[in-house]
PDB file of N, CA and C in Angstrom:
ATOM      1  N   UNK A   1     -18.125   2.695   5.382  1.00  0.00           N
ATOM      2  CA  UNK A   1     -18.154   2.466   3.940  1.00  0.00           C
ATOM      3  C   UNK A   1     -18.221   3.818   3.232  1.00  0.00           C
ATOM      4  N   UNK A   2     -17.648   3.677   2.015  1.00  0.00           N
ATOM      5  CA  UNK A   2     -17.565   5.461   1.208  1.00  0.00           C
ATOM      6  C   UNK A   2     -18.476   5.162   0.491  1.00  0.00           C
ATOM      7  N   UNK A   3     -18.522   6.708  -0.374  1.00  0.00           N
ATOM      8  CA  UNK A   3     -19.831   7.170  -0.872  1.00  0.00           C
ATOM      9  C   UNK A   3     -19.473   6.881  -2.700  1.00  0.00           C
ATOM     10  N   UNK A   4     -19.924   6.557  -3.477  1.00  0.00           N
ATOM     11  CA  UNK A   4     -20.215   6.799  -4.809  1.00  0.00           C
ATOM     12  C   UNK A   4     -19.879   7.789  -5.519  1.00  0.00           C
ATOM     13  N   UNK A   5     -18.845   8.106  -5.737  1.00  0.00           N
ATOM     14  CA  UNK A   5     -19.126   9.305  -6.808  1.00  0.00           C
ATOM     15  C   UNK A   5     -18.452   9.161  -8.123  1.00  0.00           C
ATOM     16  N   UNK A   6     -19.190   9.888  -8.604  1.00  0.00           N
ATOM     17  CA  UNK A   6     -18.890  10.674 -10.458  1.00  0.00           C
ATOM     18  C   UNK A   6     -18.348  11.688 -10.217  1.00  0.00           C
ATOM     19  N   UNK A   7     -17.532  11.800 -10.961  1.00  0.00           N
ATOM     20  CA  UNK A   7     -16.331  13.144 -10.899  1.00  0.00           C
ATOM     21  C   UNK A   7     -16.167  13.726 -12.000  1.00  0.00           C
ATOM     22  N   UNK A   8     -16.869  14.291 -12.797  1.00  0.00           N
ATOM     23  CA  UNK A   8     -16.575  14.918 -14.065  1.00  0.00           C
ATOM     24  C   UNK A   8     -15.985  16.544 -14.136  1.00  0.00           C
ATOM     25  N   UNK A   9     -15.129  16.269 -15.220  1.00  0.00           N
ATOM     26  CA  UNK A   9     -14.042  17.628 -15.291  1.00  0.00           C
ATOM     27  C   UNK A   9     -13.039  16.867 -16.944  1.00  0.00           C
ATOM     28  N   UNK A  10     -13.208  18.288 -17.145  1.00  0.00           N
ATOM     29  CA  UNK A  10     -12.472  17.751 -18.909  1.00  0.00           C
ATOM     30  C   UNK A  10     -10.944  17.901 -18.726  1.00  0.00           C
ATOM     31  N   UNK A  11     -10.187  18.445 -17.728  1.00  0.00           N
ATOM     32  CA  UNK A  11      -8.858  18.626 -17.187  1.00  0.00           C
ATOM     33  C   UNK A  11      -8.369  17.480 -17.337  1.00  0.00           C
ATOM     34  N   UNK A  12      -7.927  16.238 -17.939  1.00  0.00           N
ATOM     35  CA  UNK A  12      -7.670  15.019 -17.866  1.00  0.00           C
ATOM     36  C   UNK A  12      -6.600  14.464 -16.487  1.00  0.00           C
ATOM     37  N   UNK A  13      -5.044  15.431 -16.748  1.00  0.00           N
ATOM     38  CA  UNK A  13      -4.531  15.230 -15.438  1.00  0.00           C
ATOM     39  C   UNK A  13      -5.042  15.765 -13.892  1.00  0.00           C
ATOM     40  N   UNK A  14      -5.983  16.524 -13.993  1.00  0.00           N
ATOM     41  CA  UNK A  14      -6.741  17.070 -12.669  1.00  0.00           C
ATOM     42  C   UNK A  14      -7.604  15.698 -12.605  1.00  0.00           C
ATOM     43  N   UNK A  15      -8.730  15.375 -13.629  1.00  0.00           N
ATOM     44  CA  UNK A  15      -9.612  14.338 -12.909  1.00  0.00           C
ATOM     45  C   UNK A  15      -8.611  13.425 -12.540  1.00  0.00           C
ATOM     46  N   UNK A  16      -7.506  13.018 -12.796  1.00  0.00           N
ATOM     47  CA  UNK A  16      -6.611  11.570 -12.418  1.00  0.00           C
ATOM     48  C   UNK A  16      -6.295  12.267 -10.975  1.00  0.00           C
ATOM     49  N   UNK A  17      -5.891  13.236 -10.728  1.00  0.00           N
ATOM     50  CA  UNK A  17      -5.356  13.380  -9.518  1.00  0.00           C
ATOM     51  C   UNK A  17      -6.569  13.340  -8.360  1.00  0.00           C
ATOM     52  N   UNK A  18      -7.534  14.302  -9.062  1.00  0.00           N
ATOM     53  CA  UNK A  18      -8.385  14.275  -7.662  1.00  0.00           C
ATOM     54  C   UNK A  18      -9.520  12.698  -7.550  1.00  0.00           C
ATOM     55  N   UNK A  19      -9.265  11.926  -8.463  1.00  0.00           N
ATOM     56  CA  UNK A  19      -9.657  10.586  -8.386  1.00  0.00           C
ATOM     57  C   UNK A  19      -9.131   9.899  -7.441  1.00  0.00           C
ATOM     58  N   UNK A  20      -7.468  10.013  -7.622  1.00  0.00           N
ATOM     59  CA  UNK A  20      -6.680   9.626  -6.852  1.00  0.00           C
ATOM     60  C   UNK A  20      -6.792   9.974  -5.084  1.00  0.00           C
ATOM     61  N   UNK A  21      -7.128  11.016  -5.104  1.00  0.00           N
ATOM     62  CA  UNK A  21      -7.451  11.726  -3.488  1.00  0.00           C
ATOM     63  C   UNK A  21      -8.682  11.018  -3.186  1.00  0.00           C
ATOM     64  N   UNK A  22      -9.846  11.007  -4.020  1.00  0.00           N
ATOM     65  CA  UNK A  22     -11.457  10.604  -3.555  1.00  0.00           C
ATOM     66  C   UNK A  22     -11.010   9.089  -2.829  1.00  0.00           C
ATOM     67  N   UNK A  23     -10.257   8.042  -3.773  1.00  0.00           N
ATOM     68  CA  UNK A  23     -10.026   7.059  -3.617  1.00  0.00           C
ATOM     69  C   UNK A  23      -9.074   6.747  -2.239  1.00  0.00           C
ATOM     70  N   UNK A  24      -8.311   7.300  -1.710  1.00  0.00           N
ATOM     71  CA  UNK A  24      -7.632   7.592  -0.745  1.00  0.00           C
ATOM     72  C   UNK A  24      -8.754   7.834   0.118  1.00  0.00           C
ATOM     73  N   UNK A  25      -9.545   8.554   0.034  1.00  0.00           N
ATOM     74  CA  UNK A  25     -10.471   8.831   1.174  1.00  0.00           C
ATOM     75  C   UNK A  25     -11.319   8.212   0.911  1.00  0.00           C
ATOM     76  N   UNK A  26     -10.985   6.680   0.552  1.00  0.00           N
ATOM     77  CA  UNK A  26     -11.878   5.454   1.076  1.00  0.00           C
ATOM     78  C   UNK A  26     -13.430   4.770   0.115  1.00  0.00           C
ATOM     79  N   UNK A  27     -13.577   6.328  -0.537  1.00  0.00           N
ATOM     80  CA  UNK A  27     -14.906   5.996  -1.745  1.00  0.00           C
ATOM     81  C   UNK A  27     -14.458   5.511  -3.211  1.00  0.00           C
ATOM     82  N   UNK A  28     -15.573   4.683  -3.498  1.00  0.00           N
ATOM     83  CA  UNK A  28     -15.707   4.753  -5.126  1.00  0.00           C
ATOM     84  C   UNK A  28     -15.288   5.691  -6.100  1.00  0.00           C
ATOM     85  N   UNK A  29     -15.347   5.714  -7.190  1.00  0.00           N
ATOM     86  CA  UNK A  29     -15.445   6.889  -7.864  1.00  0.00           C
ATOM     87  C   UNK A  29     -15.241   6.474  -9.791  1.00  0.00           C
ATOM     88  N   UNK A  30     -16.397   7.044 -10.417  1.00  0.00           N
ATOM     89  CA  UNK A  30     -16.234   6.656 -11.386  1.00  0.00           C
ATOM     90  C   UNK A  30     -15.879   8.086 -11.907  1.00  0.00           C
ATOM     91  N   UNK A  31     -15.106   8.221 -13.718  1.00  0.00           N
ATOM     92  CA  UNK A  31     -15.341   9.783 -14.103  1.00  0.00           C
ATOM     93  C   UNK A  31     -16.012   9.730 -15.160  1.00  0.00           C
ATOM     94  N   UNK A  32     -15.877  10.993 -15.947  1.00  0.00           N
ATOM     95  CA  UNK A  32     -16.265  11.230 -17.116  1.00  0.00           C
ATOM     96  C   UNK A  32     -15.770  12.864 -17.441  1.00  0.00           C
ATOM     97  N   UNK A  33     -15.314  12.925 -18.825  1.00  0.00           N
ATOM     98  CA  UNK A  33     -14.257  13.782 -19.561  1.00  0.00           C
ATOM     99  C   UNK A  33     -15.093  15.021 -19.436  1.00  0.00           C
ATOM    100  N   UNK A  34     -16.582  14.853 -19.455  1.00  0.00           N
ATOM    101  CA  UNK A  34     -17.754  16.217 -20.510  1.00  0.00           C
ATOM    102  C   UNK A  34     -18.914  15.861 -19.967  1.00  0.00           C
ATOM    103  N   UNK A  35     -20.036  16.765 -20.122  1.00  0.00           N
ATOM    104  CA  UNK A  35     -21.435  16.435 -19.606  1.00  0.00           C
ATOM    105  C   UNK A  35     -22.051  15.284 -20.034  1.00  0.00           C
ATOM    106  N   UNK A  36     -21.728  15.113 -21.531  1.00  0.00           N
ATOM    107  CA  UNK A  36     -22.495  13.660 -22.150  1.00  0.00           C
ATOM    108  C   UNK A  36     -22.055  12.475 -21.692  1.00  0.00           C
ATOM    109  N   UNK A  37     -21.198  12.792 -21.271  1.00  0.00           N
ATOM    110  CA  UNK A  37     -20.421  11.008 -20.272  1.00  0.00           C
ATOM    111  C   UNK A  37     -20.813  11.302 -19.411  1.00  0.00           C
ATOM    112  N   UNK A  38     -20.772  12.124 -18.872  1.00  0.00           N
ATOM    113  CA  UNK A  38     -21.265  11.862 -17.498  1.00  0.00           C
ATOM    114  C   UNK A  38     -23.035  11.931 -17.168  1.00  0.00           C
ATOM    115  N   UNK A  39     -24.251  12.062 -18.099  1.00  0.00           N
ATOM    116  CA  UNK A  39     -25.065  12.152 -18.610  1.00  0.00           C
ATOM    117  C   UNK A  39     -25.272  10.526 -18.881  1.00  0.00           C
ATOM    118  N   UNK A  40     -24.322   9.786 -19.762  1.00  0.00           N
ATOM    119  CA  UNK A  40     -24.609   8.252 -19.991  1.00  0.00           C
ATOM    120  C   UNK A  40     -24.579   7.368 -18.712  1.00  0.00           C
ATOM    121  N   UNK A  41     -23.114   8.239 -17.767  1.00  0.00           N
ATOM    122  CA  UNK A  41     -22.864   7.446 -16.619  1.00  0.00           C
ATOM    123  C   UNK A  41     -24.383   7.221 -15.782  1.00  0.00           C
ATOM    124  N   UNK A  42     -24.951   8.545 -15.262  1.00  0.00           N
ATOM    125  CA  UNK A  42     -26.201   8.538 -14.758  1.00  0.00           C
ATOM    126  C   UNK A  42     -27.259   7.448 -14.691  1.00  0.00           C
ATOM    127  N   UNK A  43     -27.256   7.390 -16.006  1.00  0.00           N
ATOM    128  CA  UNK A  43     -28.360   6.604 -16.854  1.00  0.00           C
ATOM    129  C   UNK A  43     -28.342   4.834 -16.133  1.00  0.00           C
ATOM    130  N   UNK A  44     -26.925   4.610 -16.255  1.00  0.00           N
ATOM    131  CA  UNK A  44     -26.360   2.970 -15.906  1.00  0.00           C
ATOM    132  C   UNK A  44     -26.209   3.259 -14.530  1.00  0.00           C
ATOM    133  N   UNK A  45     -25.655   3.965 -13.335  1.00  0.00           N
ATOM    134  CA  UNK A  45     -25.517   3.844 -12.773  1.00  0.00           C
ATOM    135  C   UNK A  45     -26.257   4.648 -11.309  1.00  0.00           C
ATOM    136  N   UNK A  46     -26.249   4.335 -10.218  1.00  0.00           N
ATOM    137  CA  UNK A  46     -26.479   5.377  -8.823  1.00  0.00           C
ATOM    138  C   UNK A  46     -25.491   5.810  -8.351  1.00  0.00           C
ATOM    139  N   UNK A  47     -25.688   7.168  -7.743  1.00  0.00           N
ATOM    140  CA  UNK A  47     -24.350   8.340  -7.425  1.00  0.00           C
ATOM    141  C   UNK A  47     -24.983   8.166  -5.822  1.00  0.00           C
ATOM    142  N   UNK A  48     -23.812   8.372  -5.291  1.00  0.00           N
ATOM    143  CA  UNK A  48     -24.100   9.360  -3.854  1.00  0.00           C
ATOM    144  C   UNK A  48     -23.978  11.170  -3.995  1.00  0.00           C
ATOM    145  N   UNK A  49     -22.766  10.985  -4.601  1.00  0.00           N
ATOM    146  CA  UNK A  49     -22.667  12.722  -4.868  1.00  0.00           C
ATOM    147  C   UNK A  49     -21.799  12.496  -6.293  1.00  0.00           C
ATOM    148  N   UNK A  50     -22.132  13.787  -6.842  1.00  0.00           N
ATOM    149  CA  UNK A  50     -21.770  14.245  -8.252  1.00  0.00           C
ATOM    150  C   UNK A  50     -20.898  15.130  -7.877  1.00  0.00           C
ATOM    151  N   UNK A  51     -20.177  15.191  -8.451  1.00  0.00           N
ATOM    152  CA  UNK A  51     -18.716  16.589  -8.413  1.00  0.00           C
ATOM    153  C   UNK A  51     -18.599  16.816  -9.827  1.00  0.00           C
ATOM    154  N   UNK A  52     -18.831  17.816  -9.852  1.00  0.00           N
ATOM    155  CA  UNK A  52     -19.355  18.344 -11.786  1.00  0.00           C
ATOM    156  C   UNK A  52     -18.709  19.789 -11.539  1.00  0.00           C
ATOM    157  N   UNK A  53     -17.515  19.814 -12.871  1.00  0.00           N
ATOM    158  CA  UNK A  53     -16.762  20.780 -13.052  1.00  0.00           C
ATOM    159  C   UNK A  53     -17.595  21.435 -13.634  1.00  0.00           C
ATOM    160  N   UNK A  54     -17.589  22.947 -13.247  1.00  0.00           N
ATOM    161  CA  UNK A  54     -18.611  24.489 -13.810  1.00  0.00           C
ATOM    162  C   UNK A  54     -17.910  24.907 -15.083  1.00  0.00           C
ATOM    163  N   UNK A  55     -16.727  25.138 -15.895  1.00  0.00           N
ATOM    164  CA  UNK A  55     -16.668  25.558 -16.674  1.00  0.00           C
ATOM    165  C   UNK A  55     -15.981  24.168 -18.463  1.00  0.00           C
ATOM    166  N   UNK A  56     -16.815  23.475 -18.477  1.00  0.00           N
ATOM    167  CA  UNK A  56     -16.736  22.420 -19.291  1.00  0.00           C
ATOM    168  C   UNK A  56     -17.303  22.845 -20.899  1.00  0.00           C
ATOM    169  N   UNK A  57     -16.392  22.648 -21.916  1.00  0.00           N
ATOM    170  CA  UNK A  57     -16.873  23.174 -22.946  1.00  0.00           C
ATOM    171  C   UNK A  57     -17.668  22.011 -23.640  1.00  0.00           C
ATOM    172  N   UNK A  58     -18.827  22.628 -24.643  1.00  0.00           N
ATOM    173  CA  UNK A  58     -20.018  22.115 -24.636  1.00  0.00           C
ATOM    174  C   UNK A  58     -21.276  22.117 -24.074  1.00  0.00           C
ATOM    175  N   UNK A  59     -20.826  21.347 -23.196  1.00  0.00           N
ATOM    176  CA  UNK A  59     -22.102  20.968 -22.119  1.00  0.00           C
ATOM    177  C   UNK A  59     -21.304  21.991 -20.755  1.00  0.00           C
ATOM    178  N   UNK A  60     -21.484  22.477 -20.544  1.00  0.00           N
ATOM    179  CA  UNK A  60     -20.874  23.226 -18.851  1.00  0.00           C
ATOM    180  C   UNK A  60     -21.775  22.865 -17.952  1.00  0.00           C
ATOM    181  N   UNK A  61     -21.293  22.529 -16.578  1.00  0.00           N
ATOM    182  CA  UNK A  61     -21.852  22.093 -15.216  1.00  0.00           C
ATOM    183  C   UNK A  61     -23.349  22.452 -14.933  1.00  0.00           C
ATOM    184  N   UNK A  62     -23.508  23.761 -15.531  1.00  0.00           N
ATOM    185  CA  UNK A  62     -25.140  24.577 -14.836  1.00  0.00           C
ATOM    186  C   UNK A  62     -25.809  23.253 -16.080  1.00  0.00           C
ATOM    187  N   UNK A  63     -25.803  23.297 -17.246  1.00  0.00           N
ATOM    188  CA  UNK A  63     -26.409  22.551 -18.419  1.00  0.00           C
ATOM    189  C   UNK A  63     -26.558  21.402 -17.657  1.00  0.00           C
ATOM    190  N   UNK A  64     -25.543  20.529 -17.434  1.00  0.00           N
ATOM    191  CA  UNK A  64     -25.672  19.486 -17.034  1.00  0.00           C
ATOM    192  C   UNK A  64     -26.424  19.475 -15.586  1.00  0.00           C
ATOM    193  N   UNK A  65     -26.798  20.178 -15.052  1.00  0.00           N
ATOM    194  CA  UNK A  65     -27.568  20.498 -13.958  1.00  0.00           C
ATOM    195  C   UNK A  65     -28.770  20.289 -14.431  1.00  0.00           C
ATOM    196  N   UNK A  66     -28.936  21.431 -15.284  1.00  0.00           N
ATOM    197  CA  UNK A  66     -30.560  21.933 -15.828  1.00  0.00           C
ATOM    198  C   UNK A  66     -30.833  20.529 -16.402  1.00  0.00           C
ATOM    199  N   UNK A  67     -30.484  19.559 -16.878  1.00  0.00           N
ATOM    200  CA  UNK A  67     -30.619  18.600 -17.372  1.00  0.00           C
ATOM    201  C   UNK A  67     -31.374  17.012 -16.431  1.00  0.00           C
ATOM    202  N   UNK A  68     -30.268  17.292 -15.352  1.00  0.00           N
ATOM    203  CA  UNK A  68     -31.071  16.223 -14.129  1.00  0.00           C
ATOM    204  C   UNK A  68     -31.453  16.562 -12.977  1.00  0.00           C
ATOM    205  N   UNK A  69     -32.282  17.914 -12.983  1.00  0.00           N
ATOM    206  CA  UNK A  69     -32.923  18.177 -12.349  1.00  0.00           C
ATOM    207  C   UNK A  69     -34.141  17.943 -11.722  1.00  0.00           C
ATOM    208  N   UNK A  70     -33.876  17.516 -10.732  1.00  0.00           N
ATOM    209  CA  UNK A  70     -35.265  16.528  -9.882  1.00  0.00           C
ATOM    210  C   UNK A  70     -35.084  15.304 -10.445  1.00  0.00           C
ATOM    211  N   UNK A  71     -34.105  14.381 -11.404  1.00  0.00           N
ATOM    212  CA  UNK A  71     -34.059  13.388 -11.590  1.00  0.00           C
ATOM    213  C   UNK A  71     -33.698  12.271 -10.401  1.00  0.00           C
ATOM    214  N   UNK A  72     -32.444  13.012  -9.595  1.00  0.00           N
ATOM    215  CA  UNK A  72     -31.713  12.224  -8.564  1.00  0.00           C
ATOM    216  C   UNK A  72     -31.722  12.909  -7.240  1.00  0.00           C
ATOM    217  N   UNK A  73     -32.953  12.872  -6.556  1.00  0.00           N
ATOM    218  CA  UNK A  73     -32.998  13.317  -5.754  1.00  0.00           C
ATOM    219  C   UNK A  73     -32.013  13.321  -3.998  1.00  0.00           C
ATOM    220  N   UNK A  74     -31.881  11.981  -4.511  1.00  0.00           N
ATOM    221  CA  UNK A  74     -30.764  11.312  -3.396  1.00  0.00           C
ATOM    222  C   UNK A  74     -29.461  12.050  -3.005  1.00  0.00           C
ATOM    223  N   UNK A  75     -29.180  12.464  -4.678  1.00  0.00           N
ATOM    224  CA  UNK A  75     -27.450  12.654  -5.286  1.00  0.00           C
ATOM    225  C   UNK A  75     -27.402  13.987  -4.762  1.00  0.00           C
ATOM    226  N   UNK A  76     -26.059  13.947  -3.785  1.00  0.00           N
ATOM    227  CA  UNK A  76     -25.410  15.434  -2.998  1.00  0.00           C
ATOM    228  C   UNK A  76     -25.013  15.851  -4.650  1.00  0.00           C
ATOM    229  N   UNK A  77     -24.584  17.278  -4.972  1.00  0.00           N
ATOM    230  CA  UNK A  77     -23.834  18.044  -5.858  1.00  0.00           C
ATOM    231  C   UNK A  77     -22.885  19.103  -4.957  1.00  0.00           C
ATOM    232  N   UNK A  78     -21.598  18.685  -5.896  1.00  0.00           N
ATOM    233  CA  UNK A  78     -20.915  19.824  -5.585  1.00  0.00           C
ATOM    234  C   UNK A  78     -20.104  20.235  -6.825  1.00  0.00           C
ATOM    235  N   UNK A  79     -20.446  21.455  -6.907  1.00  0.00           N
ATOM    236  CA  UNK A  79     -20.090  21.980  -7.671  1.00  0.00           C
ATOM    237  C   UNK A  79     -18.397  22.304  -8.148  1.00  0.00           C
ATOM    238  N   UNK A  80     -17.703  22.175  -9.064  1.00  0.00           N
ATOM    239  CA  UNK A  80     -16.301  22.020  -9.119  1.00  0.00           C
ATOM    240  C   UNK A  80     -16.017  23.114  -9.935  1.00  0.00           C
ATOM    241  N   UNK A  81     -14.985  24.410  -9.160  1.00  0.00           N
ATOM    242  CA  UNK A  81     -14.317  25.627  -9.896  1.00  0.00           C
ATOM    243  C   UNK A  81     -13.610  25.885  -9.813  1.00  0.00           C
ATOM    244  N   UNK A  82     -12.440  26.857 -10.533  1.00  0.00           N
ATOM    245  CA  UNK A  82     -11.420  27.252 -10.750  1.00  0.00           C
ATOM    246  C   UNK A  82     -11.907  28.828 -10.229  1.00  0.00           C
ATOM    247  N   UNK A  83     -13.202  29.210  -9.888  1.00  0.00           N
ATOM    248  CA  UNK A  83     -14.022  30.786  -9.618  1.00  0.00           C
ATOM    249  C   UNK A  83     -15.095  30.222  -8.596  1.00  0.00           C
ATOM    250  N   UNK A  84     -14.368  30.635  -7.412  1.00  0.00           N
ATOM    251  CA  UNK A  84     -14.845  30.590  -6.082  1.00  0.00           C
ATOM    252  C   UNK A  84     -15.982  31.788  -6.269  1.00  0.00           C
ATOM    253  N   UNK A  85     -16.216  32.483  -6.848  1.00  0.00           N
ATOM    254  CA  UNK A  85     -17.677  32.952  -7.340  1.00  0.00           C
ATOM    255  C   UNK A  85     -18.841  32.441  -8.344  1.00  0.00           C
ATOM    256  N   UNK A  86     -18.040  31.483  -8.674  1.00  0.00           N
ATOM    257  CA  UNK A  86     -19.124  30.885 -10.106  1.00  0.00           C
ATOM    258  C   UNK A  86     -20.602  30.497  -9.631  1.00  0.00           C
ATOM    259  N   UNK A  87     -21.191  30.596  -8.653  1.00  0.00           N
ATOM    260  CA  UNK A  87     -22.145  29.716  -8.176  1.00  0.00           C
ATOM    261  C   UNK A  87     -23.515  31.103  -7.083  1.00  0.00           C
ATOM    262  N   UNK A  88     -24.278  31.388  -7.438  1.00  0.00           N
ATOM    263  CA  UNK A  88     -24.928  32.633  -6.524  1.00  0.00           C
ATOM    264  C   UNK A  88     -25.927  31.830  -5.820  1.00  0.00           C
ATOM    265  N   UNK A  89     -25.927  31.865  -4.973  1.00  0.00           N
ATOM    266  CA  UNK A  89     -27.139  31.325  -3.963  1.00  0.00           C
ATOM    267  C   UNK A  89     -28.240  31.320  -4.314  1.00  0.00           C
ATOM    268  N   UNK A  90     -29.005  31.893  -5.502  1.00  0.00           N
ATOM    269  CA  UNK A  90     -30.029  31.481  -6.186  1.00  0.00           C
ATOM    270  C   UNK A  90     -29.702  30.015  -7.628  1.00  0.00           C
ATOM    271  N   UNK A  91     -28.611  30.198  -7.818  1.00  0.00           N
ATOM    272  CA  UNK A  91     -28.182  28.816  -8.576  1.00  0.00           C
ATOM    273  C   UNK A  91     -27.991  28.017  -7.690  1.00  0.00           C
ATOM    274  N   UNK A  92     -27.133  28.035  -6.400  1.00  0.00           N
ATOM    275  CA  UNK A  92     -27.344  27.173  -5.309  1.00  0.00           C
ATOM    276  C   UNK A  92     -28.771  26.238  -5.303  1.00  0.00           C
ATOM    277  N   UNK A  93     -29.598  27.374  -4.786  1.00  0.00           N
ATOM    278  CA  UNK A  93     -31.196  26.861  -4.901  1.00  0.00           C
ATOM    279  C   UNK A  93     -31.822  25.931  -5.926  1.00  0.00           C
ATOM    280  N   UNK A  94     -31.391  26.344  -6.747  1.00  0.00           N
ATOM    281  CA  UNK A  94     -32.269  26.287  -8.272  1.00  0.00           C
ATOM    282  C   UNK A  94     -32.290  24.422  -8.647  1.00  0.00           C
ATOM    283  N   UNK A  95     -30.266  24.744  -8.441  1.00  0.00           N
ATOM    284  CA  UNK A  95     -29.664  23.143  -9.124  1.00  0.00           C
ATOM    285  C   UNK A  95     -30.022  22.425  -7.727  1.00  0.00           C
ATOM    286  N   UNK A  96     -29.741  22.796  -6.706  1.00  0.00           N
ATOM    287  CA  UNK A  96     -29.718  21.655  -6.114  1.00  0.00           C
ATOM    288  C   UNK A  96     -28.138  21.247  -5.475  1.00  0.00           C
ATOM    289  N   UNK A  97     -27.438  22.352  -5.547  1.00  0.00           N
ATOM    290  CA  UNK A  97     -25.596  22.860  -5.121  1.00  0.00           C
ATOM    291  C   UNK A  97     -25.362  22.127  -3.721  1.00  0.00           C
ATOM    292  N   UNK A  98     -24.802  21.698  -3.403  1.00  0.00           N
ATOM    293  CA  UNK A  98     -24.853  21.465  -1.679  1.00  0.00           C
ATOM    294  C   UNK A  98     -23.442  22.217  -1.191  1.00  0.00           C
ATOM    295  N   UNK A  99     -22.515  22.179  -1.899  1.00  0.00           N
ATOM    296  CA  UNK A  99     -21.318  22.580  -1.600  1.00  0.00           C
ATOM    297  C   UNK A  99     -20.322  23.669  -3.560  1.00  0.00           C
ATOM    298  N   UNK A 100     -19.880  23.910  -3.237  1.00  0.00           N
ATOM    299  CA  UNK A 100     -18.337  24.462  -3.929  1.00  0.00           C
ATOM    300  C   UNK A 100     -17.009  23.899  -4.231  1.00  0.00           C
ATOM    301  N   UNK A 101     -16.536  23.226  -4.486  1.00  0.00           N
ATOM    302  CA  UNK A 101     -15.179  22.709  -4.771  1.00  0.00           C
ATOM    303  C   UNK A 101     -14.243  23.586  -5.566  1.00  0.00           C
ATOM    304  N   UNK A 102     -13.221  24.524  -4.982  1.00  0.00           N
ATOM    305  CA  UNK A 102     -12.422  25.221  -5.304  1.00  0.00           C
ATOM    306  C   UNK A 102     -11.185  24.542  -6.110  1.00  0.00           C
ATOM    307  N   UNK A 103     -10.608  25.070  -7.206  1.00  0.00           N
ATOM    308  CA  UNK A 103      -9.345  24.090  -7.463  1.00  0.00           C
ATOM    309  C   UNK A 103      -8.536  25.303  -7.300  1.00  0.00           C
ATOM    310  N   UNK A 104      -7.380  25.328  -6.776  1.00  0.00           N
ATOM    311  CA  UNK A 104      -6.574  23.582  -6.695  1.00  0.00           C
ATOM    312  C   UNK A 104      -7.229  22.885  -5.223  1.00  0.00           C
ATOM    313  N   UNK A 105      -7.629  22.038  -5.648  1.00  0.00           N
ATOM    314  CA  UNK A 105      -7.669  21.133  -4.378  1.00  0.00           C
ATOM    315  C   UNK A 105      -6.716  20.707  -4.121  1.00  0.00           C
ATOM    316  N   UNK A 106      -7.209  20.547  -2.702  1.00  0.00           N
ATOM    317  CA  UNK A 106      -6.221  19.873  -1.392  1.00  0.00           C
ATOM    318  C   UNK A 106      -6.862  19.049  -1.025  1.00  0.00           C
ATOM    319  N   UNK A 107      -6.597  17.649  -0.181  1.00  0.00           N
ATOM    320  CA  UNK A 107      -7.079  16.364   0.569  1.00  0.00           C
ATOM    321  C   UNK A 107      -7.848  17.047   1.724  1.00  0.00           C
ATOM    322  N   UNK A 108      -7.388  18.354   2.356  1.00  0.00           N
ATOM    323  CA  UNK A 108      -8.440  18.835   3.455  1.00  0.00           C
ATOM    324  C   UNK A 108      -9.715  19.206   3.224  1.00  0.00           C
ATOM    325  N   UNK A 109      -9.590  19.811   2.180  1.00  0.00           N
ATOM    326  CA  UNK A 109     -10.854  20.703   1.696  1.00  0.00           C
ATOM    327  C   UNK A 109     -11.615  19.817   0.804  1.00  0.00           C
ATOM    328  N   UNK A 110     -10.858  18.348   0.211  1.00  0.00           N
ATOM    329  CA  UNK A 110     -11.759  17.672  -0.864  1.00  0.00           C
ATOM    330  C   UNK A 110     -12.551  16.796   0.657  1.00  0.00           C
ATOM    331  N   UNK A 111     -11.734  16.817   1.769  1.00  0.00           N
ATOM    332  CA  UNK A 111     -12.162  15.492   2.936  1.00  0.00           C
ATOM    333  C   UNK A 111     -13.524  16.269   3.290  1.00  0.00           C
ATOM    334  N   UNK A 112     -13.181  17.868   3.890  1.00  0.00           N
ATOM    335  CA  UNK A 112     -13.984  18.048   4.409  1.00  0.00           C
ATOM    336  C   UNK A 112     -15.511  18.091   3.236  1.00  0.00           C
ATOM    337  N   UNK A 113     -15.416  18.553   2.547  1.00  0.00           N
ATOM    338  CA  UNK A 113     -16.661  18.763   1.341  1.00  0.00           C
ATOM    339  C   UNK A 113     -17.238  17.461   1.462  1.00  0.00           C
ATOM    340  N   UNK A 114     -17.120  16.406   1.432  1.00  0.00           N
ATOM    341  CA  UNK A 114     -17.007  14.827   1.268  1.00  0.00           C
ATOM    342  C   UNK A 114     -17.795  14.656   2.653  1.00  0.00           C
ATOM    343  N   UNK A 115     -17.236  15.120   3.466  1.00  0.00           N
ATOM    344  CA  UNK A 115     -18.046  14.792   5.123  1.00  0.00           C
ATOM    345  C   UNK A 115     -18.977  15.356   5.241  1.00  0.00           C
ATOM    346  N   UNK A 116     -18.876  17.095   4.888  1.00  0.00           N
ATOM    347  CA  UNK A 116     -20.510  18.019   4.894  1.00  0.00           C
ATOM    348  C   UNK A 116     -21.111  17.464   4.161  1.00  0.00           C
ATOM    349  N   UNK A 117     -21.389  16.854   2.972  1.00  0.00           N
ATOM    350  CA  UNK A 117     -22.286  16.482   2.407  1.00  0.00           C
ATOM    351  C   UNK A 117     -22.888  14.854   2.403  1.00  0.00           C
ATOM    352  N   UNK A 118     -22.118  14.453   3.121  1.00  0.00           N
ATOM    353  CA  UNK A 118     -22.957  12.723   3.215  1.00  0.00           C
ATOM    354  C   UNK A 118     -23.969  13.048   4.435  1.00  0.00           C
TER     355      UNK A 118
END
């Protein structure tokens, strides 16, 4: 059985595509455009893992971090970038990071992220 996830990223044709891949690899997956949707999603629903795009205007990924922190203890995070540096091993720590999600994704690298972290 697959895992739950929220997929937030304001890219509209990126979240459709990599929805499209999560779903292929067998899981759920709900989205949301910005931190505040995906902030409401929380609220109504349980995640297995969060995939939260880092550079989101408004609310950006770390915010939305700092926000449900220690709320969901359960919920894997991986962090979603276009800057395979965006993330320092003390933010790792801090949020609660389990993984990196580089874009452009690929089905290998979204499979494997998906397997390290369940």
């Amino acid at each position: 059985m697959g895992c739950k996830i929220l997929l937030v990223d304001d890219e509209d044709m990126l979240l459709k595509a990599i929805k499209r891949m999560i779903v292929n690899l067998g899981h759920s997956v709900d989205v949301a455009n910005n931190g505040p949707d995906a902030m409401e999603l929380l609220k109504i629903s349980t995640y297995d893992i969060l995939i939260l795009d880092h550079g989101m205007p408004n609310m950006n990924g770390f915010q939305v971090l700092e926000l449900i922190k220690g709320k969901y203890p359960h919920m894997r995070i991986i962090l979603f970038s276009g800057n395979p540096q965006c993330s320092s091993l003390e933010q790792r720590l801090k949020y609660g990071i389990d993984d990196v999600l580089n874009k452009p994704v690929d089905n290998k690298q979204l499979n494997d992220i998906l397997l390290n972290v369940q």
